[in-house]
N, C-alpha and C. Protein backbone atom coordinates (compact mmCIF):
# COMPACT_ATOMS: atom_id res chain seq x y z
N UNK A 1 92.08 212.25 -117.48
CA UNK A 1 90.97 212.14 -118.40
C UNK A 1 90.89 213.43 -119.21
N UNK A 2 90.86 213.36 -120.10
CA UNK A 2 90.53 214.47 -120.92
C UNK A 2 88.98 215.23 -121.54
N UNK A 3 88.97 215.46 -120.02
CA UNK A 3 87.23 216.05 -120.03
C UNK A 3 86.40 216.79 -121.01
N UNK A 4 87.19 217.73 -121.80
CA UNK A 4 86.40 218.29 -122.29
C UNK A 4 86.00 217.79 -124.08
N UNK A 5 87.41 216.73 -124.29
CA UNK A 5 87.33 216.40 -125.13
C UNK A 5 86.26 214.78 -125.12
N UNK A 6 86.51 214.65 -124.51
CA UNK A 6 85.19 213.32 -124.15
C UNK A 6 84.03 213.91 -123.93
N UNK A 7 83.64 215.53 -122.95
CA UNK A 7 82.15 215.40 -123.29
C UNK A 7 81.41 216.22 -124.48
N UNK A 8 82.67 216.34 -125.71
CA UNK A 8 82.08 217.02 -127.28
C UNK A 8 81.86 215.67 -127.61
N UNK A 9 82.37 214.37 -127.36
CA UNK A 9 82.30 213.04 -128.07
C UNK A 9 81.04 212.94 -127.87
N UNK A 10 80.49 213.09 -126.41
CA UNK A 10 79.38 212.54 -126.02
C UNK A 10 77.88 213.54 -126.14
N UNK A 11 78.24 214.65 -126.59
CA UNK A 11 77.44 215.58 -126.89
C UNK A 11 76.91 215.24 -128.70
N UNK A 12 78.42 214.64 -129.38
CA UNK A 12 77.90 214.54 -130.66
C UNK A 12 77.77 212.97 -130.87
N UNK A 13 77.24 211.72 -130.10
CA UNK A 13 76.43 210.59 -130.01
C UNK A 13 75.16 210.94 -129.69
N UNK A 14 74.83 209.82 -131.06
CA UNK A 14 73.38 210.19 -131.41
C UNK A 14 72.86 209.59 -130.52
N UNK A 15 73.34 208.58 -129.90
CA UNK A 15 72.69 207.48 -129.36
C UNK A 15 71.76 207.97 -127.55
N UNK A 16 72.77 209.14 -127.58
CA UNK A 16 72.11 209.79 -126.02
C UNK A 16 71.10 210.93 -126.06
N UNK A 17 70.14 210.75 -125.72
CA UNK A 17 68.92 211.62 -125.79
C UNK A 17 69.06 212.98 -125.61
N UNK A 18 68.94 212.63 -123.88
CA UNK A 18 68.94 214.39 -123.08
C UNK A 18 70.52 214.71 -123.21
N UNK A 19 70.69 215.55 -123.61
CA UNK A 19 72.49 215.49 -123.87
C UNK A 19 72.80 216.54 -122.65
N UNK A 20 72.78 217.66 -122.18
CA UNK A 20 72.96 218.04 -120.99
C UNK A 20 72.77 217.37 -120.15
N UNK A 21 71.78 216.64 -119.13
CA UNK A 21 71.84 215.55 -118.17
C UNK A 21 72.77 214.40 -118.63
N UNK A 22 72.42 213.38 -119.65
CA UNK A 22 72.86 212.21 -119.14
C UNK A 22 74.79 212.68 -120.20
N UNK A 23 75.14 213.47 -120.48
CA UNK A 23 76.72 213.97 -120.73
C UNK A 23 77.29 214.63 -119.31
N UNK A 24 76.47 215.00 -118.64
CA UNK A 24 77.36 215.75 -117.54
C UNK A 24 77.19 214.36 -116.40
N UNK A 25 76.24 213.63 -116.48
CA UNK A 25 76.37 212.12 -115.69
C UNK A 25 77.26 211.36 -116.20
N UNK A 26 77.48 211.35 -117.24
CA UNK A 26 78.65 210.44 -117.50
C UNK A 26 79.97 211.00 -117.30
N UNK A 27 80.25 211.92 -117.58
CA UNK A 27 81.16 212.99 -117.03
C UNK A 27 81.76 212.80 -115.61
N UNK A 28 80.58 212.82 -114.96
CA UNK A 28 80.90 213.19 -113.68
C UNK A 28 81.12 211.38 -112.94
N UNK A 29 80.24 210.99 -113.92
CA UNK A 29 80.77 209.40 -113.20
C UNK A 29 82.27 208.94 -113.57
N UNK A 30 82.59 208.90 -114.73
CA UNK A 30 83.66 208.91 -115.29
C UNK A 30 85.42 209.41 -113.93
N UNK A 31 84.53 210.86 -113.64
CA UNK A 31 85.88 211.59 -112.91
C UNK A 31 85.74 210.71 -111.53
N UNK A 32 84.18 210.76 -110.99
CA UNK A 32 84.31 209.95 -109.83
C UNK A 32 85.37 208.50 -109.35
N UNK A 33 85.19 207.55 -111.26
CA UNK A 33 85.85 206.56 -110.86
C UNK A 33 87.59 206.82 -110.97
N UNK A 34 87.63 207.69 -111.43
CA UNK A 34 89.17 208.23 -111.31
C UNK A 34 89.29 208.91 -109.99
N UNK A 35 88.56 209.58 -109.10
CA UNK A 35 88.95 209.91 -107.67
C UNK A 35 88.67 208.53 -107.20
N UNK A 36 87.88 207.86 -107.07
CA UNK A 36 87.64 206.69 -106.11
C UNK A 36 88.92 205.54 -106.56
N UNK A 37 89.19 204.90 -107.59
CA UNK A 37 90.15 204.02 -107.90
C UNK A 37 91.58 204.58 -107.60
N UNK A 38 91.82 205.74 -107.63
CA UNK A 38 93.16 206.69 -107.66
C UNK A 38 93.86 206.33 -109.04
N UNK A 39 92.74 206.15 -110.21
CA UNK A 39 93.46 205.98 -111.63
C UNK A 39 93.08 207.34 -112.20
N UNK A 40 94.01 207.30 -113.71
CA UNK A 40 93.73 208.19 -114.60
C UNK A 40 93.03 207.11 -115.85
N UNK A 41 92.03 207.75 -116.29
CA UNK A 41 91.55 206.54 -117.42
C UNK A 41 92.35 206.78 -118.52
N UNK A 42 92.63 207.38 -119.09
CA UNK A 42 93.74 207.39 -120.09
C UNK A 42 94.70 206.17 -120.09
N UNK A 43 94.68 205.86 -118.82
CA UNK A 43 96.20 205.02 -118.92
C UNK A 43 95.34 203.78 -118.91
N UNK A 44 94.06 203.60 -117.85
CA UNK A 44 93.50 202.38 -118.21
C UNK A 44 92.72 201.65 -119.32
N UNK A 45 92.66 202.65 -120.23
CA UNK A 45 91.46 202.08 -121.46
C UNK A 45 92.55 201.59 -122.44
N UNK A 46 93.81 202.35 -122.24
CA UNK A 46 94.70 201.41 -123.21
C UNK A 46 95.20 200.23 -123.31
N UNK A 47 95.10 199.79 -121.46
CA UNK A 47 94.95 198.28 -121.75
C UNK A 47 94.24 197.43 -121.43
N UNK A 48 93.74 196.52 -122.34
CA UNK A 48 92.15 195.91 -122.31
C UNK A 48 92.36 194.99 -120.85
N UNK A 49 93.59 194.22 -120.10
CA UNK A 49 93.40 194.03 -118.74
C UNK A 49 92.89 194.80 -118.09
N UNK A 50 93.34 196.09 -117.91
CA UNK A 50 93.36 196.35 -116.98
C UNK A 50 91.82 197.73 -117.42
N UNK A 51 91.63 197.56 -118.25
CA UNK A 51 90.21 197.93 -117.97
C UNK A 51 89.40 196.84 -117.59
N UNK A 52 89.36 195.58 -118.22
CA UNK A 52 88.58 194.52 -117.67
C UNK A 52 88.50 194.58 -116.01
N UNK A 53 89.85 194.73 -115.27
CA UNK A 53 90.51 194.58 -113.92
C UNK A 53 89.08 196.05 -113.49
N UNK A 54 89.33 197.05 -113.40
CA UNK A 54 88.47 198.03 -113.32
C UNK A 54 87.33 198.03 -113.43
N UNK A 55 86.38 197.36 -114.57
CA UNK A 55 85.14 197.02 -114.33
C UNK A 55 84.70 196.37 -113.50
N UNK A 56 85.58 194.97 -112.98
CA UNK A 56 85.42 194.63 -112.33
C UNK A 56 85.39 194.82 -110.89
N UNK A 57 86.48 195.65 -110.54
CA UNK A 57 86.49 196.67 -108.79
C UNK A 57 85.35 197.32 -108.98
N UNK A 58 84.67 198.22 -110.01
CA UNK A 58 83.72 198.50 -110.15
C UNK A 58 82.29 198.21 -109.07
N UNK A 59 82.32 196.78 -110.49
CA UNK A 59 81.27 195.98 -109.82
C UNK A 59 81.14 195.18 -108.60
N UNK A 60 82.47 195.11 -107.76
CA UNK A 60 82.50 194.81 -106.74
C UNK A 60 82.49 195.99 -105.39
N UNK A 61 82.69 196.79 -105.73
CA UNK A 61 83.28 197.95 -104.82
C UNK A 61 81.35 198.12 -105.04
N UNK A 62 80.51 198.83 -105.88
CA UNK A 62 78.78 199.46 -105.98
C UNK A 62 78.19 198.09 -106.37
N UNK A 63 77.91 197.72 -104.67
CA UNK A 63 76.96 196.43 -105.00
C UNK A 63 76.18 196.53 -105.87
N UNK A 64 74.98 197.85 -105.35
CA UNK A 64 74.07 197.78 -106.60
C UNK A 64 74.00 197.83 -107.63
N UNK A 65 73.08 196.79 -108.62
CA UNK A 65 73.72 197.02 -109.90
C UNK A 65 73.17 197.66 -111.10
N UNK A 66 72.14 198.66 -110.36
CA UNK A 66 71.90 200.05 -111.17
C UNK A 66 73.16 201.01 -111.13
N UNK A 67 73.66 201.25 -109.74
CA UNK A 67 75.14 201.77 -109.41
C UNK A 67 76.06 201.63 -110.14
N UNK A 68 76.47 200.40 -109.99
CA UNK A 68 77.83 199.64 -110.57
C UNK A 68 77.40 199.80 -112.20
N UNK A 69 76.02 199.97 -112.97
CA UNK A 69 76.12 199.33 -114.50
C UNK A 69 76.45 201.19 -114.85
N UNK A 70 75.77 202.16 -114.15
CA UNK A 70 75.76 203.37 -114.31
C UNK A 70 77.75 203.82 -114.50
N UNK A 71 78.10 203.42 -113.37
CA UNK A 71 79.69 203.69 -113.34
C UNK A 71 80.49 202.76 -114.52
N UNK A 72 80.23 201.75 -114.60
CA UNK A 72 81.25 200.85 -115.82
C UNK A 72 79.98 201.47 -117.26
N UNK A 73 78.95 202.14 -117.49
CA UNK A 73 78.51 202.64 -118.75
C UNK A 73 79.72 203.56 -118.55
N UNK A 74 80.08 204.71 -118.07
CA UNK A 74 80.92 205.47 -118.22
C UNK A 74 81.73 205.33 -118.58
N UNK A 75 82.35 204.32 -118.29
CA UNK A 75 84.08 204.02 -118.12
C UNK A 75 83.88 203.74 -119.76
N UNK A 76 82.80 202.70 -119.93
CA UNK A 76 82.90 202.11 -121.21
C UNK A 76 82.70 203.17 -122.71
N UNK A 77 82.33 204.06 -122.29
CA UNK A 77 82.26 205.29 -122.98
C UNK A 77 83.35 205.92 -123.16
N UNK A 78 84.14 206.10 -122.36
CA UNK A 78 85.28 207.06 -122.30
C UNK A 78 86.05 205.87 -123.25
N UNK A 79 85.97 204.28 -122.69
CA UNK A 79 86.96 203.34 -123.76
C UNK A 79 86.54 203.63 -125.32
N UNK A 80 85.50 203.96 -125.46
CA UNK A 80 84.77 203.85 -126.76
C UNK A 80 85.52 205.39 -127.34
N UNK A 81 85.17 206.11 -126.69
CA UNK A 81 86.48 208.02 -127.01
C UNK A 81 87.30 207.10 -126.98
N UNK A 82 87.99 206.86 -126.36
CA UNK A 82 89.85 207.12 -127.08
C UNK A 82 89.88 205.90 -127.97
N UNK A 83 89.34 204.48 -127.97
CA UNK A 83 89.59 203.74 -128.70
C UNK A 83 89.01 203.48 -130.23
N UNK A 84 87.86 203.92 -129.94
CA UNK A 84 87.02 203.98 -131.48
C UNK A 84 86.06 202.69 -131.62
N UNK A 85 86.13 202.16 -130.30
CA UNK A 85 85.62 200.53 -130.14
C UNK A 85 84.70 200.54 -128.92
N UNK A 86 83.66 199.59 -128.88
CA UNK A 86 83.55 199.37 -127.51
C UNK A 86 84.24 198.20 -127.58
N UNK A 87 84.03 198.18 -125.66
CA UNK A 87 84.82 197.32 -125.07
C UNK A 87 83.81 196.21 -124.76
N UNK A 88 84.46 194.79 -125.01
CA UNK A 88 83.22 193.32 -124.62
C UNK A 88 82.82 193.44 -123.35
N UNK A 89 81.97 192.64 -123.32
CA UNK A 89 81.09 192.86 -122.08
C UNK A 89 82.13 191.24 -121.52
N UNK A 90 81.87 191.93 -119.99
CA UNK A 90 82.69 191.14 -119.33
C UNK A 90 82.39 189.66 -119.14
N UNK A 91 81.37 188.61 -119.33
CA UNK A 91 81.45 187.72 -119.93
C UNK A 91 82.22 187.14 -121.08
N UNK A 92 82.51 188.02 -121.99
CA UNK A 92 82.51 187.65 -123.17
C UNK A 92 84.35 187.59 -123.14
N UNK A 93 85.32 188.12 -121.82
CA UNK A 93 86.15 188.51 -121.85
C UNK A 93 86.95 187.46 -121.35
């Protein structure tokens, strides 16, 4: 993951309020799901399976789904850095 360049992305979205708290939470959720999955996201946001595949361990692995929506916001952030897109919501997929 390319940390430092994802959290200037997320420092300069307007869309996030407290930018010290919720940038170093996404941050840190982000790296978590790369220690817990044993992925690098780089390699997964490039392909839309296998990020779909990932949201989904996600949401199965953190029942809860304040947990689980907190960890796949991340992921979906970091897809949104490198791709320039968000990614569909998993229904829609």
């Amino acid at each position: 993951m390319r940390e430092a360049e994802f959290r200037n992305f997320l420092i300069n979205d307007s869309n996030i309020k407290s930018k010290v708290k919720a940038v170093n939470s996404r941050v840190a959720k982000a790296l978590k799901v790369e220690r817990e999955f044993n992925i690098n996201l780089d390699d997964v946001v490039k392909n839309d399976e296998a990020m779909y595949n990932l949201l989904l361990q996600i949401q199965e692995k953190l029942n809860d789904k304040q947990c689980h929506n907190a960890y796949q916001n991340a992921v979906r952030k970091y897809y949104l850095f490198v791709n320039g897109k968000e990614f569909p919501r998993l229904n829609q997929c």
